[in-house]
Protein backbone atom coordinates (compact mmCIF):
# COMPACT_ATOMS: atom_id res chain seq x y z
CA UNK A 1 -10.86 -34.64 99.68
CA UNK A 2 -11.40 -31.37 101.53
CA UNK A 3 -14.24 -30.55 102.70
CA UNK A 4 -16.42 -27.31 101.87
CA UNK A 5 -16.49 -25.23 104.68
CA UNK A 6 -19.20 -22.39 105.51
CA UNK A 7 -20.28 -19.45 107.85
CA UNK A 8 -23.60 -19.95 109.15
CA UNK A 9 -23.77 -16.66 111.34
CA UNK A 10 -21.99 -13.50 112.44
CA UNK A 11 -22.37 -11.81 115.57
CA UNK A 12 -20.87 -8.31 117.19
CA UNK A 13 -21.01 -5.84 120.09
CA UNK A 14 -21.05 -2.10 119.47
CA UNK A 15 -17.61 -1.04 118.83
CA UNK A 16 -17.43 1.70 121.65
CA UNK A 17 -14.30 3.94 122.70
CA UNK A 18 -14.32 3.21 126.58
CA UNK A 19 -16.55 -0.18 127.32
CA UNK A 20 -15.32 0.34 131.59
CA UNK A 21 -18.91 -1.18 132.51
CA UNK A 22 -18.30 -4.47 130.58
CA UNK A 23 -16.18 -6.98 131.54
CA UNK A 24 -14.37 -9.27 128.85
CA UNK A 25 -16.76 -12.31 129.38
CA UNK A 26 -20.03 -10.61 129.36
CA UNK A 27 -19.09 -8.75 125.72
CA UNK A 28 -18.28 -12.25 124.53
CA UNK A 29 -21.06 -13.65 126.16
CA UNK A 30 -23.33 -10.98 124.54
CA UNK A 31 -22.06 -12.51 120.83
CA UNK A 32 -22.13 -15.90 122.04
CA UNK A 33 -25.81 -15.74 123.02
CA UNK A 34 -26.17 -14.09 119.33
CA UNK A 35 -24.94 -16.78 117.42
CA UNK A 36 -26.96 -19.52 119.34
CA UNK A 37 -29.72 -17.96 118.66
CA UNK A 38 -29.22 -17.67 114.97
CA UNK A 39 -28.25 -21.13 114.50
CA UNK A 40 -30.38 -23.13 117.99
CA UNK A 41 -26.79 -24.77 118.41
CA UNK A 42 -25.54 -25.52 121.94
CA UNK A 43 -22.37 -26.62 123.18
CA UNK A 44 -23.69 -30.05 124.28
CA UNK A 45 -23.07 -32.72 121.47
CA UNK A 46 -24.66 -35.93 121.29
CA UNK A 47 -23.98 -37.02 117.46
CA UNK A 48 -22.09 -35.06 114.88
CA UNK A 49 -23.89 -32.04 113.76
CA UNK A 50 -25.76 -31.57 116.78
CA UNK A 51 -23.51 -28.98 119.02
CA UNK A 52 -20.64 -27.10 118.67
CA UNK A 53 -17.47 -29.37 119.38
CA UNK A 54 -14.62 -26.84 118.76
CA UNK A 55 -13.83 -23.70 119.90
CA UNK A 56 -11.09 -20.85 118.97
CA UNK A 57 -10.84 -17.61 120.88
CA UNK A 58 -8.85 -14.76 119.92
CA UNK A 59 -7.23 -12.27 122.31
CA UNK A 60 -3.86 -10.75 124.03
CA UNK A 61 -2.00 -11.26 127.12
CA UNK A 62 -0.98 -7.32 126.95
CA UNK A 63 -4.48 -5.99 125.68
CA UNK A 64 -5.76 -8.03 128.29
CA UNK A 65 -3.34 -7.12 130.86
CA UNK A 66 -2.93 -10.84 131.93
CA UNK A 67 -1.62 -14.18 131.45
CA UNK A 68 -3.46 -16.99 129.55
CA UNK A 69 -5.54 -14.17 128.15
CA UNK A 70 -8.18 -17.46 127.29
CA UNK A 71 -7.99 -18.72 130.49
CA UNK A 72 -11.03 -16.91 131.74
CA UNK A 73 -13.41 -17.14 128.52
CA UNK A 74 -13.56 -20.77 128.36
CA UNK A 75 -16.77 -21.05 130.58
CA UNK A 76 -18.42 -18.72 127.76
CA UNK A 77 -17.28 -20.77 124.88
CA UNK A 78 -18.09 -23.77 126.50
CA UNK A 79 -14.59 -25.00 125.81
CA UNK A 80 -15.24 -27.18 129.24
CA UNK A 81 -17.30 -29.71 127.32
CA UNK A 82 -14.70 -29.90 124.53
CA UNK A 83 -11.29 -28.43 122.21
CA UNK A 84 -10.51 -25.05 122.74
CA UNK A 85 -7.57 -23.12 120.68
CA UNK A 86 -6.38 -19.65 120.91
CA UNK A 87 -5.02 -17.45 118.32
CA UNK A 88 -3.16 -14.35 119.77
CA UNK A 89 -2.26 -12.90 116.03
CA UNK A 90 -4.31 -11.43 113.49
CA UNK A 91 -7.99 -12.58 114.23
CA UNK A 92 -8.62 -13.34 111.06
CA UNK A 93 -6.41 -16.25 111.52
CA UNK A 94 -9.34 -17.75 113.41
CA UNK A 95 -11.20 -18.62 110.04
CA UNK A 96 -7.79 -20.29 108.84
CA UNK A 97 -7.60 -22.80 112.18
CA UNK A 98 -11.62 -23.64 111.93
CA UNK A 99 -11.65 -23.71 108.21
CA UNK A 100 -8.41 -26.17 108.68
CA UNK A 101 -9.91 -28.28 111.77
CA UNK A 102 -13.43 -28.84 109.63
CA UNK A 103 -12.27 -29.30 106.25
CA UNK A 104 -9.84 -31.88 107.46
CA UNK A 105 -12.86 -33.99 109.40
CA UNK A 106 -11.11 -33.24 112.54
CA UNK A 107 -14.23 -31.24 113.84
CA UNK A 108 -17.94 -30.16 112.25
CA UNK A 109 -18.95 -27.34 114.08
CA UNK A 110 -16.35 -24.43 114.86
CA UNK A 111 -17.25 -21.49 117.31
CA UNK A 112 -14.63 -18.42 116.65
CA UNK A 113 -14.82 -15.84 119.21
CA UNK A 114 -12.76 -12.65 119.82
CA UNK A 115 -12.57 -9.93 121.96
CA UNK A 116 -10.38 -6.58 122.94
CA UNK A 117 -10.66 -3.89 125.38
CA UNK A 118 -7.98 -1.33 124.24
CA UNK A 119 -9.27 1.58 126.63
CA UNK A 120 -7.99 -0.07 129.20
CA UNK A 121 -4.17 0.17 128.35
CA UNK A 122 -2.64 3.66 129.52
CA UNK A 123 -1.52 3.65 125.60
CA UNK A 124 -2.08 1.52 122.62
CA UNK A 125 1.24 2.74 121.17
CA UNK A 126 2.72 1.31 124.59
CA UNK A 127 1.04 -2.21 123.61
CA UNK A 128 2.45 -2.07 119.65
CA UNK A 129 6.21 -1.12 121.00
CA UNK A 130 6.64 -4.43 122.35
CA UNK A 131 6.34 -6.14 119.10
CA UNK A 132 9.93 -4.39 118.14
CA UNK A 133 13.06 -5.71 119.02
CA UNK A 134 14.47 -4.60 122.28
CA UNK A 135 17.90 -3.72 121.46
CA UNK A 136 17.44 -1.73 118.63
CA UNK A 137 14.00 -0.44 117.74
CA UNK A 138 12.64 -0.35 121.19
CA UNK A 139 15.18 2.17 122.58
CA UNK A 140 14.06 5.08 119.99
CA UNK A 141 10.67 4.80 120.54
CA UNK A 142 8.85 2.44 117.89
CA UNK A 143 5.77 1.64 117.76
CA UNK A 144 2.66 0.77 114.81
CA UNK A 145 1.82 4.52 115.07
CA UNK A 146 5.94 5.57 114.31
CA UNK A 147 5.99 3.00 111.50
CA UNK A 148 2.91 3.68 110.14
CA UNK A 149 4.51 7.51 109.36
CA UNK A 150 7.54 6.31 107.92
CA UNK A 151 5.43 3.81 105.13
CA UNK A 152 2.72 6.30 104.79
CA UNK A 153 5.23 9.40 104.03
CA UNK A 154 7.22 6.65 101.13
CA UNK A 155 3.60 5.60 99.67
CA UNK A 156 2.98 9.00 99.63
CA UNK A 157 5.41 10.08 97.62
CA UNK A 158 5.08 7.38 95.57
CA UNK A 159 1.73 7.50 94.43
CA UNK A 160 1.14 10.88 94.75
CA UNK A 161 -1.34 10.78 97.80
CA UNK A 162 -1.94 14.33 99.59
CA UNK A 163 -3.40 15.35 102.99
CA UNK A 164 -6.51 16.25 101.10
CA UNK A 165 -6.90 12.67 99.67
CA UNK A 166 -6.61 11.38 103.32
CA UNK A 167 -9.14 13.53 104.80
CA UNK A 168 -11.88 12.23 101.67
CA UNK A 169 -10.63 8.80 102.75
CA UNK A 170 -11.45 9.88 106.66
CA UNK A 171 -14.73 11.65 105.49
CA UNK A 172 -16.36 8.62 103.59
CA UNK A 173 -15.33 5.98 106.09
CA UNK A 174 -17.18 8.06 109.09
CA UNK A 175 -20.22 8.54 106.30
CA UNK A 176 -20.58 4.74 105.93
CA UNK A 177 -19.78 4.09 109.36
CA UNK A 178 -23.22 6.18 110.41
CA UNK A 179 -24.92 3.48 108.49
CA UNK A 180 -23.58 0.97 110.89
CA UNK A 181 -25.06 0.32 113.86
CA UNK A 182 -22.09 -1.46 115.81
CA UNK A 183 -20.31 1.96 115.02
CA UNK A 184 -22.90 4.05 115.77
CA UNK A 185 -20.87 6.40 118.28
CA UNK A 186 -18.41 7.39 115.91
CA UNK A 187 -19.10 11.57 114.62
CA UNK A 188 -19.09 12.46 110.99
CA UNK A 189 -16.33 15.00 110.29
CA UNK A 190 -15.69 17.29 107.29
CA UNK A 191 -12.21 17.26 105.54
CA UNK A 192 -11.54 20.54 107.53
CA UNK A 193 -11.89 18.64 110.93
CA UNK A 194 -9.30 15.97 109.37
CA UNK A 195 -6.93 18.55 107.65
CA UNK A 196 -6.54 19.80 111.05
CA UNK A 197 -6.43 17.84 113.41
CA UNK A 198 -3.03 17.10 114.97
CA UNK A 199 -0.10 15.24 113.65
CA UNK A 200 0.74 12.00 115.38
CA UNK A 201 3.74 10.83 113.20
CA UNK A 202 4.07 12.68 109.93
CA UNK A 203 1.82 12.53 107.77
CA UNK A 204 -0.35 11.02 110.32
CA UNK A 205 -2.86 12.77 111.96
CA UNK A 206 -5.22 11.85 114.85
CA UNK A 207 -8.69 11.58 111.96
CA UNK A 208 -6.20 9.32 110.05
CA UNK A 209 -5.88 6.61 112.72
CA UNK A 210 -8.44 4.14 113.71
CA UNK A 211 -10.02 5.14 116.52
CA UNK A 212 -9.70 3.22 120.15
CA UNK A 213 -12.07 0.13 120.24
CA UNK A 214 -13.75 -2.58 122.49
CA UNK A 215 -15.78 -4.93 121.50
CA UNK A 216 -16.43 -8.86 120.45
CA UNK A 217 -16.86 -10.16 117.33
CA UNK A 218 -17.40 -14.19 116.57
CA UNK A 219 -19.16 -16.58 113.80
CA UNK A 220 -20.28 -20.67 113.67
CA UNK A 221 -18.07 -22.38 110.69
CA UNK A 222 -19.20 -25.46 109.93
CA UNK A 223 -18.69 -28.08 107.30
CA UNK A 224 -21.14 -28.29 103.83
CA UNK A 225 -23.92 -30.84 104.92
CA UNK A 226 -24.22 -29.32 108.43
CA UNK A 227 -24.39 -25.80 107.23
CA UNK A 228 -26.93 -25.86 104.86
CA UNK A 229 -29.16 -27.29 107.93
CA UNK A 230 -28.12 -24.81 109.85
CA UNK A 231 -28.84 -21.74 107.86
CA UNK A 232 -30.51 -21.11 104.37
CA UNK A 233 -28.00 -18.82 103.93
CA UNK A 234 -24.12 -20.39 104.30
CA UNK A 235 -21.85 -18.03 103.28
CA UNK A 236 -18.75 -20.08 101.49
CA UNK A 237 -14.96 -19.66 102.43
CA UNK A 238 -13.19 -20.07 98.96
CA UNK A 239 -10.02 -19.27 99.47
CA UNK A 240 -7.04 -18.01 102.26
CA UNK A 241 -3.57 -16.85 102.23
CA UNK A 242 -1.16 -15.01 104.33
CA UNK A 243 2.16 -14.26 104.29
CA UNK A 244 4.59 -12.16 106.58
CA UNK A 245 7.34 -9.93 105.56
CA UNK A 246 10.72 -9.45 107.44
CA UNK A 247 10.85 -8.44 110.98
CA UNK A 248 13.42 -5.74 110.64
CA UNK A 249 11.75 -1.86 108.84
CA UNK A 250 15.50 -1.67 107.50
CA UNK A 251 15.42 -4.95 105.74
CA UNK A 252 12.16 -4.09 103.80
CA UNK A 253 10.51 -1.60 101.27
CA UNK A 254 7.77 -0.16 102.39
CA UNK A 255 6.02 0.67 99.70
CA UNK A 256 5.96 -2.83 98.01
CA UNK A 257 3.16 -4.35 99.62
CA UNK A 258 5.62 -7.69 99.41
CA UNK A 259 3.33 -9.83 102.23
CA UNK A 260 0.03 -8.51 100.63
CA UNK A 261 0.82 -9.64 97.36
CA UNK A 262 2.08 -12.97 97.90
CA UNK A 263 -1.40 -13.72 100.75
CA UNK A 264 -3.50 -12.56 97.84
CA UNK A 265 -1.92 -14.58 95.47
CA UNK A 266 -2.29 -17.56 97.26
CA UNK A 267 -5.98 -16.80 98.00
CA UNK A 268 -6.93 -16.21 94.96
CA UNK A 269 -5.63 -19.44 93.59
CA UNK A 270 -6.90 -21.22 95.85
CA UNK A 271 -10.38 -19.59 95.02
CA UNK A 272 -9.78 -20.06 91.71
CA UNK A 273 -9.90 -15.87 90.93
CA UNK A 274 -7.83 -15.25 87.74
CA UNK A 275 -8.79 -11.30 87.36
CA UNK A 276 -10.20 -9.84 91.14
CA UNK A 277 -10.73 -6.54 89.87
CA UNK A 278 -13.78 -8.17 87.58
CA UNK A 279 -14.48 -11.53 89.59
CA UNK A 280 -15.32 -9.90 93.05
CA UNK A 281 -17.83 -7.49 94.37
CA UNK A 282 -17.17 -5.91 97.65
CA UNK A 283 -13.95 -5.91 99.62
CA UNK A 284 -13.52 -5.24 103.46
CA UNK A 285 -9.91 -3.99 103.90
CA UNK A 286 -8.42 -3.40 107.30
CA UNK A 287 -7.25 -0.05 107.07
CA UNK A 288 -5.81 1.53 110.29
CA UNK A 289 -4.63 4.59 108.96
CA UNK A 290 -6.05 6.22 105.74
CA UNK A 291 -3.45 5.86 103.55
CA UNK A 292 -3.34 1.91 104.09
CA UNK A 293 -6.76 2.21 101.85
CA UNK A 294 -5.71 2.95 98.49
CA UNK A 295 -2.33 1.06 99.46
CA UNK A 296 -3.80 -2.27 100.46
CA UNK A 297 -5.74 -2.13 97.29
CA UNK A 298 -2.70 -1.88 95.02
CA UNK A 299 -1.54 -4.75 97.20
CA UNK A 300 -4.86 -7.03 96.57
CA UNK A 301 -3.85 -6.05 92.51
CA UNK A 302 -7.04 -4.19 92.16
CA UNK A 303 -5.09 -1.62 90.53
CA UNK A 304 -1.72 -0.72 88.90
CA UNK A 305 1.49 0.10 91.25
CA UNK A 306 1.63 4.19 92.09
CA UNK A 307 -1.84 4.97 91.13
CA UNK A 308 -3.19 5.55 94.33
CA UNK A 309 -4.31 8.34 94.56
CA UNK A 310 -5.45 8.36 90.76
CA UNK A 311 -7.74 5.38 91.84
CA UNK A 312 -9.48 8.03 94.72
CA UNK A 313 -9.88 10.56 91.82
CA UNK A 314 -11.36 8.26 89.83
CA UNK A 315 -14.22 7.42 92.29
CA UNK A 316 -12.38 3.97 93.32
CA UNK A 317 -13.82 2.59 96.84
CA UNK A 318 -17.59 3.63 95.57
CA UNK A 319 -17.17 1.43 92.40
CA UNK A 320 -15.39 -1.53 93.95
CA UNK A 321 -17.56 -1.11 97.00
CA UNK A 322 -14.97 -1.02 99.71
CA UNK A 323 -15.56 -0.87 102.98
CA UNK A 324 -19.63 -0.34 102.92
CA UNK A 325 -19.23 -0.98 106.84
CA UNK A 326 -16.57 2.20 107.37
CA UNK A 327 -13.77 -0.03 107.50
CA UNK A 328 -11.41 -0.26 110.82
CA UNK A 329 -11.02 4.03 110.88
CA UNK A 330 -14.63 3.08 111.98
CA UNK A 331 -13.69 1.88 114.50
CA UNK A 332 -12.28 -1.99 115.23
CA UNK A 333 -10.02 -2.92 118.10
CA UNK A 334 -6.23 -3.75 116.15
CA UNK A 335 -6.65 -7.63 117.14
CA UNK A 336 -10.00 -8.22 115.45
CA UNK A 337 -9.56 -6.11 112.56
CA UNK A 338 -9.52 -9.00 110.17
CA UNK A 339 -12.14 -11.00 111.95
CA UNK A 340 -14.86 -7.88 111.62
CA UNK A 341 -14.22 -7.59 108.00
CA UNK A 342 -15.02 -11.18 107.40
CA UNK A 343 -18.18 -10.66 109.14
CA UNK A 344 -19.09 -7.78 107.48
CA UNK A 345 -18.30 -9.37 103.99
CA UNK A 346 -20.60 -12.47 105.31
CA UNK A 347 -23.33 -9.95 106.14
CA UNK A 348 -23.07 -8.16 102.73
CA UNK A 349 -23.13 -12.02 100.91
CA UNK A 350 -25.99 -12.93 103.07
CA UNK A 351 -27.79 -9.14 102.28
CA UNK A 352 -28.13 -8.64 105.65
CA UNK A 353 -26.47 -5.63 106.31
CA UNK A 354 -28.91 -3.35 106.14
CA UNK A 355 -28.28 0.47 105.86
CA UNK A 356 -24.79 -0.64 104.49
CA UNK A 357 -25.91 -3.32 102.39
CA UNK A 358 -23.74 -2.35 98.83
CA UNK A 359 -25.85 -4.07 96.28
CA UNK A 360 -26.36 -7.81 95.87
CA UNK A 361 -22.38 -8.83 96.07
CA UNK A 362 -21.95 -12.81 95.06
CA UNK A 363 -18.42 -12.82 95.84
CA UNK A 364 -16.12 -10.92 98.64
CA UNK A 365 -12.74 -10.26 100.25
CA UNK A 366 -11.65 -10.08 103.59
CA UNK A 367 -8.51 -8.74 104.95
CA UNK A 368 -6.62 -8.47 107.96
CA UNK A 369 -3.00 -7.23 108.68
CA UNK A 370 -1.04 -7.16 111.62
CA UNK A 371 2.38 -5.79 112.79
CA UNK A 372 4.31 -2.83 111.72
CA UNK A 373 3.75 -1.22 108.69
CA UNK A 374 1.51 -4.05 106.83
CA UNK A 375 4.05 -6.67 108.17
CA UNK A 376 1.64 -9.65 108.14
CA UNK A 377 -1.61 -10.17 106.01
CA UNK A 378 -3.97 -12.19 105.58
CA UNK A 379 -6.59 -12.62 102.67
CA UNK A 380 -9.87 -14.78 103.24
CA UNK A 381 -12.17 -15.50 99.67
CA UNK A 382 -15.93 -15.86 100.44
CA UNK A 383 -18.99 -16.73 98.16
CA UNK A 384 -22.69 -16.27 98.43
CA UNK A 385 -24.42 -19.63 98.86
């Protein structure tokens, strides 16, 4: 049998446009130190339960602008006394490998730990055009940002989402984001500022995009009996699910949310969710441009196909209580979009998330997606212990 599987504590820089003074080891170091406090762990184990005896870092060779992009963080994990994995994905995916490694006895105690400088690329875009093929879609210039325009102009259309629903999307993620002190640099803007500012691939403008982000982000999993020893507060991972859709743009529809649908599917059966929409309380979605909001919620089935922008009208994100933290058009790096949503939701389960805190939420989603145009998601269940 399994075994239950819990977050004992969540830990993250600020989430700052241009981080130049930091280097990669002291932001993760500054998390690191975080979590040990919260939990008196250390990487020294003597019997099980005592120390941390796994570790799994996320981050990029190309963000990173080097090979083995893990290679120099392992003195900060303290992989040097014991396992350390990398994921180079989705950072979400960082839950899935610890949940897996405790819940199958392998290890008890599971440090995840991720970090991304974008600033220091000449151009994000750059970064996201070498996930295309090179013979085809490399040569006219694809990239997220290009693909991102061609799904948001078909949802668009589909559901009936205009420029002025986009800026309101824009306007209350900076609002909440103000509340959040690891976002704290990011300006409030009216729906004027959003309606104009410029286009960056139609109907994309610069408001609509999640802003350029470095930071760390990382969280101690561990299994039941340690956990509740650890914290009087484990927050419980129910359920996970991902699922990626073809590589090619031309081989999929857009608008269909295919990968979405199948990862929440899977994640909610394995959580045992029959009816989301009533059974869970707060949802952190990764949206990285402002129409991915109201389309990654039609995705999680929170709502019926095409009714997108009907579910803004009708006061949608305040009543399901998405995004209390600002979402990623607060500002998240692309890599750890996923991973800062689960922390947030563990905050909001644990009610410590102070100006943010939405309520007294039991139950909670996390979400992260990589690749073009929703190409990969992931869904992570948590519960309130």
């Amino acid at each position: 049998m399994a075994r239950k599987v819990g977050i004992c504590a969540v830990a993250q820089t600020n989430w700052e446009r241009d981080r130049w003074q930091d280097r990669f080891q002291g932001m993760a170091l500054e998390v690191v130190e975080s979590l040990q406090a919260q939990t008196g762990l250390t990487f020294t184990r003597h019997e099980p339960g005592e120390g941390i005896d796994m570790s799994v870092s996320v981050s990029d060779d190309v963000f990173d602008a080097r090979t083995i992009s893990d290679n120099a963080m392992t003195d900060v994990l303290g992989a040097h006394f014991g396992c350390e994995e990398k994921v180079a994905q989705e950072g979400i995916q960082a839950i899935y490998y610890g949940l897996a490694a405790i819940a199958s006895g392998h290890h008890d105690i599971v440090l995840v730990l991720g970090h991304c400088k974008e600033s220091q690329g000449k151009s994000r875009n750059m970064v996201t055009h070498l996930a295309f093929d090179p013979f085809y879609t490399r040569p006219v210039g694809m990239d997220f940002c290009a693909a991102a325009g061609l799904q948001a102009m078909a949802y668009g259309e589909k559901s009936n989402l205009t420029d002025e629903h986009l800026a309101r999307i824009v306007v209350r993620a900076r609002e909440n984001a103000a509340k959040n002190p690891h976002t704290s640099g990011l300006e409030t803007v009216t729906e004027k500022q959003v309606l104009e500012s410029k286009m960056l691939a139609d109907p994309i403008r610069e408001l609509h995009a999640y802003p350029v982000s470095d930071g760390a982000v990382g969280m101690i999993l561990a299994a039941e009996d340690i956990a509740k020893k650890i914290t009087d507060k484990p927050v419980w991972i129910k359920g996970v699910g991902n699922c990626m859709d073809s590589f090619f743009l031309g081989d999929r529809d857009l608008t269909a949310n295919v990968a979405l649908r199948k990862a929440a599917e899977r994640a909610y059966g394995r959580a045992g969710i029959n009816n989301p929409a009533k059974e869970l309380d707060l949802f952190e979605v990764s949206d990285q441009y402002a129409y991915q909001l109201p389309m990654w919620m039609e995705g999680l089935g929170l709502f019926d196909e095409s009714r997108g922008a009907a579910w803004l009208d009708e006061g949608g994100p305040e009543k399901m209580n998405v995004n209390p933290s600002g979402g990623m058009l607060a500002g998240n790096a692309l890599l750890l979009g996923g991973l800062v949503r689960a922390a947030e939701a563990t905050l909001q389960l644990k009610g410590e998330a102070g100006d943010r805190q939405a309520g007294h939420p039991k139950t909670a989603l996390a979400h992260g997606v990589m690749g073009p145009a929703g190409q990969f998601h992931s869904v992570v269940i948590l519960e309130q212990g």
